[in-house]
C-alpha atoms as a PDB file:
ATOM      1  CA  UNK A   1      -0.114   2.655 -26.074  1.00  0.00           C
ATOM      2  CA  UNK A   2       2.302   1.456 -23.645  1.00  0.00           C
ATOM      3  CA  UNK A   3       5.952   1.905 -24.608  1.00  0.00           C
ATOM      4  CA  UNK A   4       8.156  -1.853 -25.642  1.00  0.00           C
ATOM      5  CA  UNK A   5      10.082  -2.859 -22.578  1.00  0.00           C
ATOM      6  CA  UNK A   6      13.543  -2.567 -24.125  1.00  0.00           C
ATOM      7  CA  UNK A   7      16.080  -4.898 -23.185  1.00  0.00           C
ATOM      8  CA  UNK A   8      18.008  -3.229 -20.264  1.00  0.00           C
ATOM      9  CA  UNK A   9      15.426  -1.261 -19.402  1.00  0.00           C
ATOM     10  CA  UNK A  10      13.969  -1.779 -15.225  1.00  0.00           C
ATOM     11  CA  UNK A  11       9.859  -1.037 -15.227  1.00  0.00           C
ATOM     12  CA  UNK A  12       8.949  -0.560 -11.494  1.00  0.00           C
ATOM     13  CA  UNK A  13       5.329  -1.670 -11.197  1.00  0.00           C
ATOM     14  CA  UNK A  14       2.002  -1.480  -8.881  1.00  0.00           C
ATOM     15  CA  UNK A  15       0.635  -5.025  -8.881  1.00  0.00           C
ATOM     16  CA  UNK A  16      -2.592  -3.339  -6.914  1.00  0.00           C
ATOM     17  CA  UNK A  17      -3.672  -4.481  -3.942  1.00  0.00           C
ATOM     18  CA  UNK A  18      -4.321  -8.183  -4.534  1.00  0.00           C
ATOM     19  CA  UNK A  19      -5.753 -10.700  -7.011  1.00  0.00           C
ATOM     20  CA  UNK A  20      -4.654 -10.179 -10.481  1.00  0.00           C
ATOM     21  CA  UNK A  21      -7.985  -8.439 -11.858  1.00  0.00           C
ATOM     22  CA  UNK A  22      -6.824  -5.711  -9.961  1.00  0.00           C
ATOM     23  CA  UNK A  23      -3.944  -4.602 -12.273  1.00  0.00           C
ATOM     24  CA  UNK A  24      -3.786  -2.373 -14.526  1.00  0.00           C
ATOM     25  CA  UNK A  25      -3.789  -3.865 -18.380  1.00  0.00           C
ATOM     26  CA  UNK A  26      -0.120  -2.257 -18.716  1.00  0.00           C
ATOM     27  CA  UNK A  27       1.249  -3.688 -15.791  1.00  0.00           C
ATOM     28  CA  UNK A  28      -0.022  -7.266 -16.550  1.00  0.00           C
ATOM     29  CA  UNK A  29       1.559  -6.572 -20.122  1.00  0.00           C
ATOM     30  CA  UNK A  30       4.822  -5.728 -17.695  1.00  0.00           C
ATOM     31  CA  UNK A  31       4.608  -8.870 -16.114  1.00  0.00           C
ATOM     32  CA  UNK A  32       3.708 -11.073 -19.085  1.00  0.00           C
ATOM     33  CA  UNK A  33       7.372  -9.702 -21.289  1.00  0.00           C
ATOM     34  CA  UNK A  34       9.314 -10.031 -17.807  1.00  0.00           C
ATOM     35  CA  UNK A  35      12.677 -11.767 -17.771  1.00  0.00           C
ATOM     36  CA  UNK A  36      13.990 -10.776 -14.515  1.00  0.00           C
ATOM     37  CA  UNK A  37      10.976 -10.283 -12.000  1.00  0.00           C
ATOM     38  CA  UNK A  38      11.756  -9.331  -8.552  1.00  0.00           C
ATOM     39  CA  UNK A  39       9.087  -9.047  -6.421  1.00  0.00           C
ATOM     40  CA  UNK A  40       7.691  -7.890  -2.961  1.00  0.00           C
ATOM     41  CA  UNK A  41       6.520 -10.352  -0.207  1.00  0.00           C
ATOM     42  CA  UNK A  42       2.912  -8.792  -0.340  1.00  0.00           C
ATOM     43  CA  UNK A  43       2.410  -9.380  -4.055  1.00  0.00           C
ATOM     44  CA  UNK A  44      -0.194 -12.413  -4.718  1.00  0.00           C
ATOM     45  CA  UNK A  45       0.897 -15.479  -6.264  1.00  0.00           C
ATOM     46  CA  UNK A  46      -2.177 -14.924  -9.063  1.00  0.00           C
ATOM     47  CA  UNK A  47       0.100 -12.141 -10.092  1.00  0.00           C
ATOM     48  CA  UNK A  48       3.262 -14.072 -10.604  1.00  0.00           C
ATOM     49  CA  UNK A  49       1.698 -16.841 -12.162  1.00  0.00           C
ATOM     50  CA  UNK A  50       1.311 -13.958 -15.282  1.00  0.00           C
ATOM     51  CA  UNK A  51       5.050 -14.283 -15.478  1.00  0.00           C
ATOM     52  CA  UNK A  52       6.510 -16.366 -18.080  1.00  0.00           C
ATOM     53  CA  UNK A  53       7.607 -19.884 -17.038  1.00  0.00           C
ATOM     54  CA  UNK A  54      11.361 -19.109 -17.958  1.00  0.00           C
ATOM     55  CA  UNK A  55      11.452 -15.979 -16.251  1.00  0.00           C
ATOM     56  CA  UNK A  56      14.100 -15.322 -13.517  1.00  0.00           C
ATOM     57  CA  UNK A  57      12.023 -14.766 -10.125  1.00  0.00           C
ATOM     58  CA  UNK A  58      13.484 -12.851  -6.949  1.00  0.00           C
ATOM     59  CA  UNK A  59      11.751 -12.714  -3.981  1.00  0.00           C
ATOM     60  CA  UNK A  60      13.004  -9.810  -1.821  1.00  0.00           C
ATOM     61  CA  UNK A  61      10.912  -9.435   1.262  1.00  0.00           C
ATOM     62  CA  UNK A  62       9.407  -5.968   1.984  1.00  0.00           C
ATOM     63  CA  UNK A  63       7.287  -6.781   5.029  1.00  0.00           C
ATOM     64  CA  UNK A  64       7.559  -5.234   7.921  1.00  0.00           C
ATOM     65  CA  UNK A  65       9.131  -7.200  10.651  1.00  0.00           C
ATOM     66  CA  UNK A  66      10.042 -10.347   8.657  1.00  0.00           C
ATOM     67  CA  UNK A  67      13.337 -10.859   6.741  1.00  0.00           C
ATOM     68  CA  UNK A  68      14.091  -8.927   3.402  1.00  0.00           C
ATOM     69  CA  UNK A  69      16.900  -7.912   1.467  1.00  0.00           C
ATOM     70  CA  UNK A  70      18.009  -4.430   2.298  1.00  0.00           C
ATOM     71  CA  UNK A  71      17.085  -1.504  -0.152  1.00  0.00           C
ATOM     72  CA  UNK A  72      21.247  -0.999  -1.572  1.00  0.00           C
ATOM     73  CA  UNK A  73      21.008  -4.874  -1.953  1.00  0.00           C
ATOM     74  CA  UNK A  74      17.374  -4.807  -4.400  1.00  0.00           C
ATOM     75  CA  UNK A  75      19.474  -1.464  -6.178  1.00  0.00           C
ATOM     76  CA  UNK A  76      22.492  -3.630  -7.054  1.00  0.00           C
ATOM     77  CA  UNK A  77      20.656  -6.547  -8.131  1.00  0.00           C
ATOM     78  CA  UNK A  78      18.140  -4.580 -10.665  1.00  0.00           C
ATOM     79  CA  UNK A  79      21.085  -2.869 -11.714  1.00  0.00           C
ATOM     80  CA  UNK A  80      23.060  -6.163 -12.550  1.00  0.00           C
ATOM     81  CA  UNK A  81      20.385  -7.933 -13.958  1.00  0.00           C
ATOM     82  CA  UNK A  82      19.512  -4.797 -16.041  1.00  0.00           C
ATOM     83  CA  UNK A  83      23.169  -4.722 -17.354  1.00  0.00           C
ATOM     84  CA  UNK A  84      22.864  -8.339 -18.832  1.00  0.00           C
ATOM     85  CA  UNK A  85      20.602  -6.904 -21.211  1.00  0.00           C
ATOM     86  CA  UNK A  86      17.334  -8.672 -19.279  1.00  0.00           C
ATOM     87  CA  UNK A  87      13.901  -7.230 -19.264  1.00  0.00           C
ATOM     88  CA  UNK A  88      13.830  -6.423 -15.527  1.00  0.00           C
ATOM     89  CA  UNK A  89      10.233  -5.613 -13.768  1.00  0.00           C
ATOM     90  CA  UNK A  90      10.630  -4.247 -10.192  1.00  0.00           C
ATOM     91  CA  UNK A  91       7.044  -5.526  -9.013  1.00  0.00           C
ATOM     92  CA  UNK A  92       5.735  -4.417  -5.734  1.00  0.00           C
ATOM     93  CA  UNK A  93       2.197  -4.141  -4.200  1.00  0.00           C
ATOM     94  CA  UNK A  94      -0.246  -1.777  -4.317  1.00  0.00           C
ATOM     95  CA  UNK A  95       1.517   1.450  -6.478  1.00  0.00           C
ATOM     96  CA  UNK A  96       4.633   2.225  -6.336  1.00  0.00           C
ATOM     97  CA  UNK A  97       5.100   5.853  -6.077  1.00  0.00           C
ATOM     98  CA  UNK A  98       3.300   5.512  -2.789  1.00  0.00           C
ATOM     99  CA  UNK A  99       5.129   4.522  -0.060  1.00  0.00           C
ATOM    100  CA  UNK A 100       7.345   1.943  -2.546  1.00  0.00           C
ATOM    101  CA  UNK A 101      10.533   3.803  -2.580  1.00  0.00           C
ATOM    102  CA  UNK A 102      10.107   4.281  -6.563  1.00  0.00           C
ATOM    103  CA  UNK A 103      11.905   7.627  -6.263  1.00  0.00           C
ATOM    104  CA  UNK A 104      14.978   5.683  -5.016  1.00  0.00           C
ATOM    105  CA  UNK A 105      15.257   2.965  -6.639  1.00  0.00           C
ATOM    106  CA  UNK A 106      14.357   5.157 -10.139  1.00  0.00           C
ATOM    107  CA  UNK A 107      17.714   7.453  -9.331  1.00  0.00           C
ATOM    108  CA  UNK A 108      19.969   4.651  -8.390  1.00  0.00           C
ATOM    109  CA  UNK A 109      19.361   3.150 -12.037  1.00  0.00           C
ATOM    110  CA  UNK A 110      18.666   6.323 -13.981  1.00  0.00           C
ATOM    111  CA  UNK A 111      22.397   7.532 -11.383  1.00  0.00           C
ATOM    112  CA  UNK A 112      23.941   4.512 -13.291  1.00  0.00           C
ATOM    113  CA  UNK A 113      22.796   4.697 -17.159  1.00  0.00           C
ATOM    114  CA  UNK A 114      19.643   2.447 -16.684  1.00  0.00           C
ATOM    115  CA  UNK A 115      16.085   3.712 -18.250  1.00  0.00           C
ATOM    116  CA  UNK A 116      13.396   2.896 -16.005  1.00  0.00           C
ATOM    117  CA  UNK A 117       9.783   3.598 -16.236  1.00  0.00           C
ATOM    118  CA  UNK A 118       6.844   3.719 -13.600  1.00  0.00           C
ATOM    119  CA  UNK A 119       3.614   1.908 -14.359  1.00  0.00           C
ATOM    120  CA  UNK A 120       1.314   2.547 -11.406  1.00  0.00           C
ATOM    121  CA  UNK A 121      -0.886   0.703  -9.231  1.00  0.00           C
ATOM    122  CA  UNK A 122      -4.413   0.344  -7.260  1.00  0.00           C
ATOM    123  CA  UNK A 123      -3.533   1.735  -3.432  1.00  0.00           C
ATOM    124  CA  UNK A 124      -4.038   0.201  -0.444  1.00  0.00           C
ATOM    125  CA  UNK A 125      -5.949   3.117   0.130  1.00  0.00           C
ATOM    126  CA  UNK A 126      -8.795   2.985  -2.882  1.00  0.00           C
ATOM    127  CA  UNK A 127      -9.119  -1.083  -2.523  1.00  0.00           C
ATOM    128  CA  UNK A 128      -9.906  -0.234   0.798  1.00  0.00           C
ATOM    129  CA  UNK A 129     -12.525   2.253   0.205  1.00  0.00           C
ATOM    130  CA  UNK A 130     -13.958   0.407  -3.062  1.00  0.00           C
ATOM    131  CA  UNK A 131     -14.088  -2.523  -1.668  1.00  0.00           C
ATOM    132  CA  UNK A 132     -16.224  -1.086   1.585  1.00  0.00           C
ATOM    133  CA  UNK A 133     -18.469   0.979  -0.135  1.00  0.00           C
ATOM    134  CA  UNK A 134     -17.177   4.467   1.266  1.00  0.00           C
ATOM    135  CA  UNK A 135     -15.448   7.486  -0.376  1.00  0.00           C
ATOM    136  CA  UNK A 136     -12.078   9.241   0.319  1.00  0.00           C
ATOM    137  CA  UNK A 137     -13.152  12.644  -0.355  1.00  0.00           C
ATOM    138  CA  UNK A 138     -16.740  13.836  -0.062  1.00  0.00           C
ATOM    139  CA  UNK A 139     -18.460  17.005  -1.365  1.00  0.00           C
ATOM    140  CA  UNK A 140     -19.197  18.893   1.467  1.00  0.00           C
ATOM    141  CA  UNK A 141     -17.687  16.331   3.974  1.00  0.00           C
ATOM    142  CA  UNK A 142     -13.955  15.667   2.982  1.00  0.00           C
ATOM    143  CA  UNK A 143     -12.188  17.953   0.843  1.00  0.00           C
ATOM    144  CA  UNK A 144      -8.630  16.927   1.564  1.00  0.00           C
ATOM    145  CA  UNK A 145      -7.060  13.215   1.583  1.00  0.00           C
ATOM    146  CA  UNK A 146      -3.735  12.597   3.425  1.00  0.00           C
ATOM    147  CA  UNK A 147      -2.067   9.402   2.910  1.00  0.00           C
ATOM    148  CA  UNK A 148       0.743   8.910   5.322  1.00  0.00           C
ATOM    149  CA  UNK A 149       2.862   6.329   7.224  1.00  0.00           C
ATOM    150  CA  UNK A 150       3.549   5.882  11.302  1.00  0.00           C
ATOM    151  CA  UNK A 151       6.775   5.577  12.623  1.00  0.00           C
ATOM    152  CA  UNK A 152       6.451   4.742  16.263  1.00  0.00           C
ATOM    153  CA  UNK A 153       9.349   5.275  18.918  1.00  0.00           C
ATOM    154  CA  UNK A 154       8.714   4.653  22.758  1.00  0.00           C
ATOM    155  CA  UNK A 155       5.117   4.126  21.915  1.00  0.00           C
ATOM    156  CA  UNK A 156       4.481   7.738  20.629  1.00  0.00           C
ATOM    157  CA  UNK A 157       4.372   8.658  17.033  1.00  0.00           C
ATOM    158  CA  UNK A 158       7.962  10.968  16.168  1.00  0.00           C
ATOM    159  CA  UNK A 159       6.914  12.463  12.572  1.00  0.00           C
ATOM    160  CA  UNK A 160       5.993  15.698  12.335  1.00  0.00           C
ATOM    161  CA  UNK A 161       2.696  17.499  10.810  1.00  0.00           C
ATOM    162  CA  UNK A 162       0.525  15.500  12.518  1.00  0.00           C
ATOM    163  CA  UNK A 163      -1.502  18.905  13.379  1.00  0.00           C
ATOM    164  CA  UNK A 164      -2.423  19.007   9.608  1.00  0.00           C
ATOM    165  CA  UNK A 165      -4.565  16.212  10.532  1.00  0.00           C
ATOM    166  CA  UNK A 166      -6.564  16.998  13.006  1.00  0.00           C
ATOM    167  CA  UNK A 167      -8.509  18.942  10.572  1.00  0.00           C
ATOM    168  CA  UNK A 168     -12.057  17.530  10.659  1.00  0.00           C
ATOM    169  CA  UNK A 169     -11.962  17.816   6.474  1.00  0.00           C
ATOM    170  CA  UNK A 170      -9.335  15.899   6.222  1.00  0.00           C
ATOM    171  CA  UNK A 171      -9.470  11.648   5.253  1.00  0.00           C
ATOM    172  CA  UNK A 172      -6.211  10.293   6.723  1.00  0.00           C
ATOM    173  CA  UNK A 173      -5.497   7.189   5.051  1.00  0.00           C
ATOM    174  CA  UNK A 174      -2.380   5.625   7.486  1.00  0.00           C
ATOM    175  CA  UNK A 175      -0.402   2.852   5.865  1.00  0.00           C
ATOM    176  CA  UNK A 176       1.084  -0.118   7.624  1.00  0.00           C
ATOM    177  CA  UNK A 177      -0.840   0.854  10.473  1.00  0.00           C
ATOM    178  CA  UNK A 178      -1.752  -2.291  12.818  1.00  0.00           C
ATOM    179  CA  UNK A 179       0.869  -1.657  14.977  1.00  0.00           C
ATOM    180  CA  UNK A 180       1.023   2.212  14.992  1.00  0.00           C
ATOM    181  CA  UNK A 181      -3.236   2.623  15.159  1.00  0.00           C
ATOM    182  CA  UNK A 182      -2.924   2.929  19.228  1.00  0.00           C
ATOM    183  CA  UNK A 183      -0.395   5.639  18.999  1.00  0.00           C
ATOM    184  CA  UNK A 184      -2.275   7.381  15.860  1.00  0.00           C
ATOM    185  CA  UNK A 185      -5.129   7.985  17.892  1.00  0.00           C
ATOM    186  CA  UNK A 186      -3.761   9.493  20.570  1.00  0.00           C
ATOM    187  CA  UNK A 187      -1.803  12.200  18.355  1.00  0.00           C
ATOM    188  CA  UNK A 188      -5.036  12.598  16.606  1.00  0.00           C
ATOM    189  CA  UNK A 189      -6.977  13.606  19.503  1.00  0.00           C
ATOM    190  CA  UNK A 190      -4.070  15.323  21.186  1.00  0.00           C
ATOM    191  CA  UNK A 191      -4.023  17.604  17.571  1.00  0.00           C
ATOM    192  CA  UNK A 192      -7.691  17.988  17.840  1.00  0.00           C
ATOM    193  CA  UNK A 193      -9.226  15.529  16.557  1.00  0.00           C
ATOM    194  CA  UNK A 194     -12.748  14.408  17.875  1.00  0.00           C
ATOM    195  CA  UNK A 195     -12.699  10.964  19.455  1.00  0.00           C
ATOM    196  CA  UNK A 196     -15.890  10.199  18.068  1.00  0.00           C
ATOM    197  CA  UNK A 197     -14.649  10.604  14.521  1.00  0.00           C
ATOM    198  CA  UNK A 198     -15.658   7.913  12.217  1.00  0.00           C
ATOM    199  CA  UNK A 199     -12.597   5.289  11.780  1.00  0.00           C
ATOM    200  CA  UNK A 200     -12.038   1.422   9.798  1.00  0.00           C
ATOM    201  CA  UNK A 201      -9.041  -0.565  10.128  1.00  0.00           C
ATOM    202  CA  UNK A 202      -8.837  -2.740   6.980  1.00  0.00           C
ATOM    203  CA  UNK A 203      -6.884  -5.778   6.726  1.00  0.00           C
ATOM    204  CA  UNK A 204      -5.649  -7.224   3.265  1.00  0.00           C
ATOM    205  CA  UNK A 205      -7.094  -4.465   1.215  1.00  0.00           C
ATOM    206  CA  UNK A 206      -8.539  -5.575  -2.244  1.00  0.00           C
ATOM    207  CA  UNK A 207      -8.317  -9.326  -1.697  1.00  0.00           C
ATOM    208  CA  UNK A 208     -10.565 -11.862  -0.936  1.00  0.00           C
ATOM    209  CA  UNK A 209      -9.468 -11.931   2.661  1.00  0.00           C
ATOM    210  CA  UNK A 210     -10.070  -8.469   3.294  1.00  0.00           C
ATOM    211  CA  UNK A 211     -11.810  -7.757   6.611  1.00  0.00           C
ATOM    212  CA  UNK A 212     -13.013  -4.302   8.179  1.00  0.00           C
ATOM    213  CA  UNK A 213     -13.040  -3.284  11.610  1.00  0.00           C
ATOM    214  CA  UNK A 214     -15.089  -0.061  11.952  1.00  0.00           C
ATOM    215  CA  UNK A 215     -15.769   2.241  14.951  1.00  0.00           C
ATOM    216  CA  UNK A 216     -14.702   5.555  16.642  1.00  0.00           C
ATOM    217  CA  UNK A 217     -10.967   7.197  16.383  1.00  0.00           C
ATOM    218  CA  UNK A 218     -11.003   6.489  20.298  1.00  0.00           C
ATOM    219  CA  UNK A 219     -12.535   3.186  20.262  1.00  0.00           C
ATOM    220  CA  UNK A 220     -10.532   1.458  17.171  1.00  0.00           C
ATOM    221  CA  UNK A 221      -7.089   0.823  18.937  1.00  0.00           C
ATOM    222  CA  UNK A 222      -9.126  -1.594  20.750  1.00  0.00           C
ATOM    223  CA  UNK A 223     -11.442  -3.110  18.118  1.00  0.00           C
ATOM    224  CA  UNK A 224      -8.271  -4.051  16.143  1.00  0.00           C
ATOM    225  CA  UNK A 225      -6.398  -5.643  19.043  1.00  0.00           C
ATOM    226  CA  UNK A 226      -9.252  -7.432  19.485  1.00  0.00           C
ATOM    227  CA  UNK A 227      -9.481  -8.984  16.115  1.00  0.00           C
ATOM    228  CA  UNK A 228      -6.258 -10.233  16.190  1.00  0.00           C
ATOM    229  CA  UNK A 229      -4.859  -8.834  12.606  1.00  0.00           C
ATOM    230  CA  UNK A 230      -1.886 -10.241  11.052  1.00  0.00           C
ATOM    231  CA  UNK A 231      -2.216  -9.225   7.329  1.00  0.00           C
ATOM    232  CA  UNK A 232      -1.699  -5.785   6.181  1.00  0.00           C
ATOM    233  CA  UNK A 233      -3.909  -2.829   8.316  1.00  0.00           C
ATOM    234  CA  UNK A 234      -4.453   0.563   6.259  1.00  0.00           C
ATOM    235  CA  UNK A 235      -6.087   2.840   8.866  1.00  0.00           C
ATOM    236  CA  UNK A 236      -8.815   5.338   7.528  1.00  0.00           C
ATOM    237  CA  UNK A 237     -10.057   8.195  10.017  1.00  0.00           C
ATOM    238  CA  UNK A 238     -12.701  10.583   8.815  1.00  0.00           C
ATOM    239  CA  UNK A 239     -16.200  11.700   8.437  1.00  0.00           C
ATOM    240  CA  UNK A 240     -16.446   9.905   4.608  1.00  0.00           C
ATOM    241  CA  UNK A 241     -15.299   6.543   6.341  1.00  0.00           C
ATOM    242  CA  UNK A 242     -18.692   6.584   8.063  1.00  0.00           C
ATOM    243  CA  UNK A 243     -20.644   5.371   5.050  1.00  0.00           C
ATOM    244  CA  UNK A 244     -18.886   2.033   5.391  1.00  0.00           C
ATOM    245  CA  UNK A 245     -19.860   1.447   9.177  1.00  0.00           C
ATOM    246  CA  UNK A 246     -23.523  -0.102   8.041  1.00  0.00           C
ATOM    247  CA  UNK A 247     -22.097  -2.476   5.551  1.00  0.00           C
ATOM    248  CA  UNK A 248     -19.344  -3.063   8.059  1.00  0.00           C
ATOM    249  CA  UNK A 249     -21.323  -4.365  10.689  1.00  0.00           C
ATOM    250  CA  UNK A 250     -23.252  -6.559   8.127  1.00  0.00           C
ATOM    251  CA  UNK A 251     -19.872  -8.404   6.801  1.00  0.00           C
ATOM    252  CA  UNK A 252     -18.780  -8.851  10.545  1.00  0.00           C
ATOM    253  CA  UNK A 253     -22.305 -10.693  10.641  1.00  0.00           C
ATOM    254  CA  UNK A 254     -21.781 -12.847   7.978  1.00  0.00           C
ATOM    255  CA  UNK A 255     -18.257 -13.579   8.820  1.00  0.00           C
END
């Protein structure tokens, strides 16, 4: 059973991928007892409309190149709200221990005398792979999953253990990738990494908008300039990934 959301409590919560089916039960319960919401840019409007009508709503940003509120500015304002005695839900997409800055946000409350729990989320990540028919891991295939972000700087990537990756074994799942995918691949295959190696970009991961563009590690800097992308890319390179290329090619069809 889930715990009660307490007054003056702050639940930080995956709102999955997308559409609202894709919650978990507990973190549409979140959302229905909400007072306070605030709320990423990338979280779908079926998922606020599960908020009550007289429920304070916050937008904060959270997109990558397009104006947000800064992270100390999102910490004050939970931490205000959750001082009036309001039943606060941080909401963000996809989980938020991964790549959501949970950790922070959970010791700048729990730092100033607020509980908080963590309700978690579908990843950008498993949408991805569900929702294309392929695994992460594979018996055999893929025995290790990586999930990891780019940080570009002068066109190169500038974070370290990227050798890790090379390893043919390994599914790398890269998040908020559309703009780093060029300079991915090139540290991939630097570290090792056959060019040939089975690779998708997917846009909008889990909704209906999602769209796959499949092809080599070398080859799918190119594909995905090509397509033009402007929703969120999760980049998947690995041997498991190739089990989506058939159905790929078939939606790309249809499309």
């Amino acid at each position: 059973m889930q715990p009660e959301h307490l007054p003056g409590q702050v639940l930080l919560v995956g709102a999955g991928p997308g559409p609202a089916d894709l919650m978990t039960v507990r973190a549409l319960r979140a959302v229905e007892g909400a007072e306070a919401l605030l709320y990423d840019a990338l979280v779908h409007d079926e998922v606020l409309a599960c908020a009550p009508r007289a429920c304070l709503r916050i937008q904060t940003g959270k997109r990558a190149g397009r104006p947000s509120m800064d992270q100390s500015t999102i910490n004050r304002l939970m931490l205000r709200l959750a001082r009036r005695g309001l039943k606060v839900v941080r909401l963000k997409g996809g989980d938020p221990s991964v790549f959501g800055r949970s950790g922070e946000e959970k010791a700048y409350l729990e730092d100033n005398g607020i509980a908080v729990a963590v309700i978690p989320g579908v990843t950008a990540a498993s949408a991805a792979a569900a929702q294309f028919g392929f695994p992460l891991t594979h018996r055999g295939v893929a025995r290790r999953l990586t999930l990891a972000t780019a940080r570009v700087q002068d066109g190169a990537l500038v974070d370290e253990g990227w050798a890790a990756n090379a390893d043919p074994s390994t599914t790398l799942a890269l998040y908020m990738a559309r703009s780093a995918c060029g300079a991915a691949a090139t540290r991939l295959i630097a570290e090792g990494r056959a060019p040939q190696t089975p690779a998708v970009a997917v846009e909008n991961a889990g909704s209906a908008h999602a769209r796959i563009i499949a092809g080599s590690l070398a080859d799918l800097p190119r594909l995905l300039a090509e397509a033009g992308c402007d929703g969120p890319v999760v980049l998947l390179v690995g041997e498991a990934v190739a089990m989506a290329e058939t159905r790929a090619v078939a939606i790309e069809r249809r499309a």
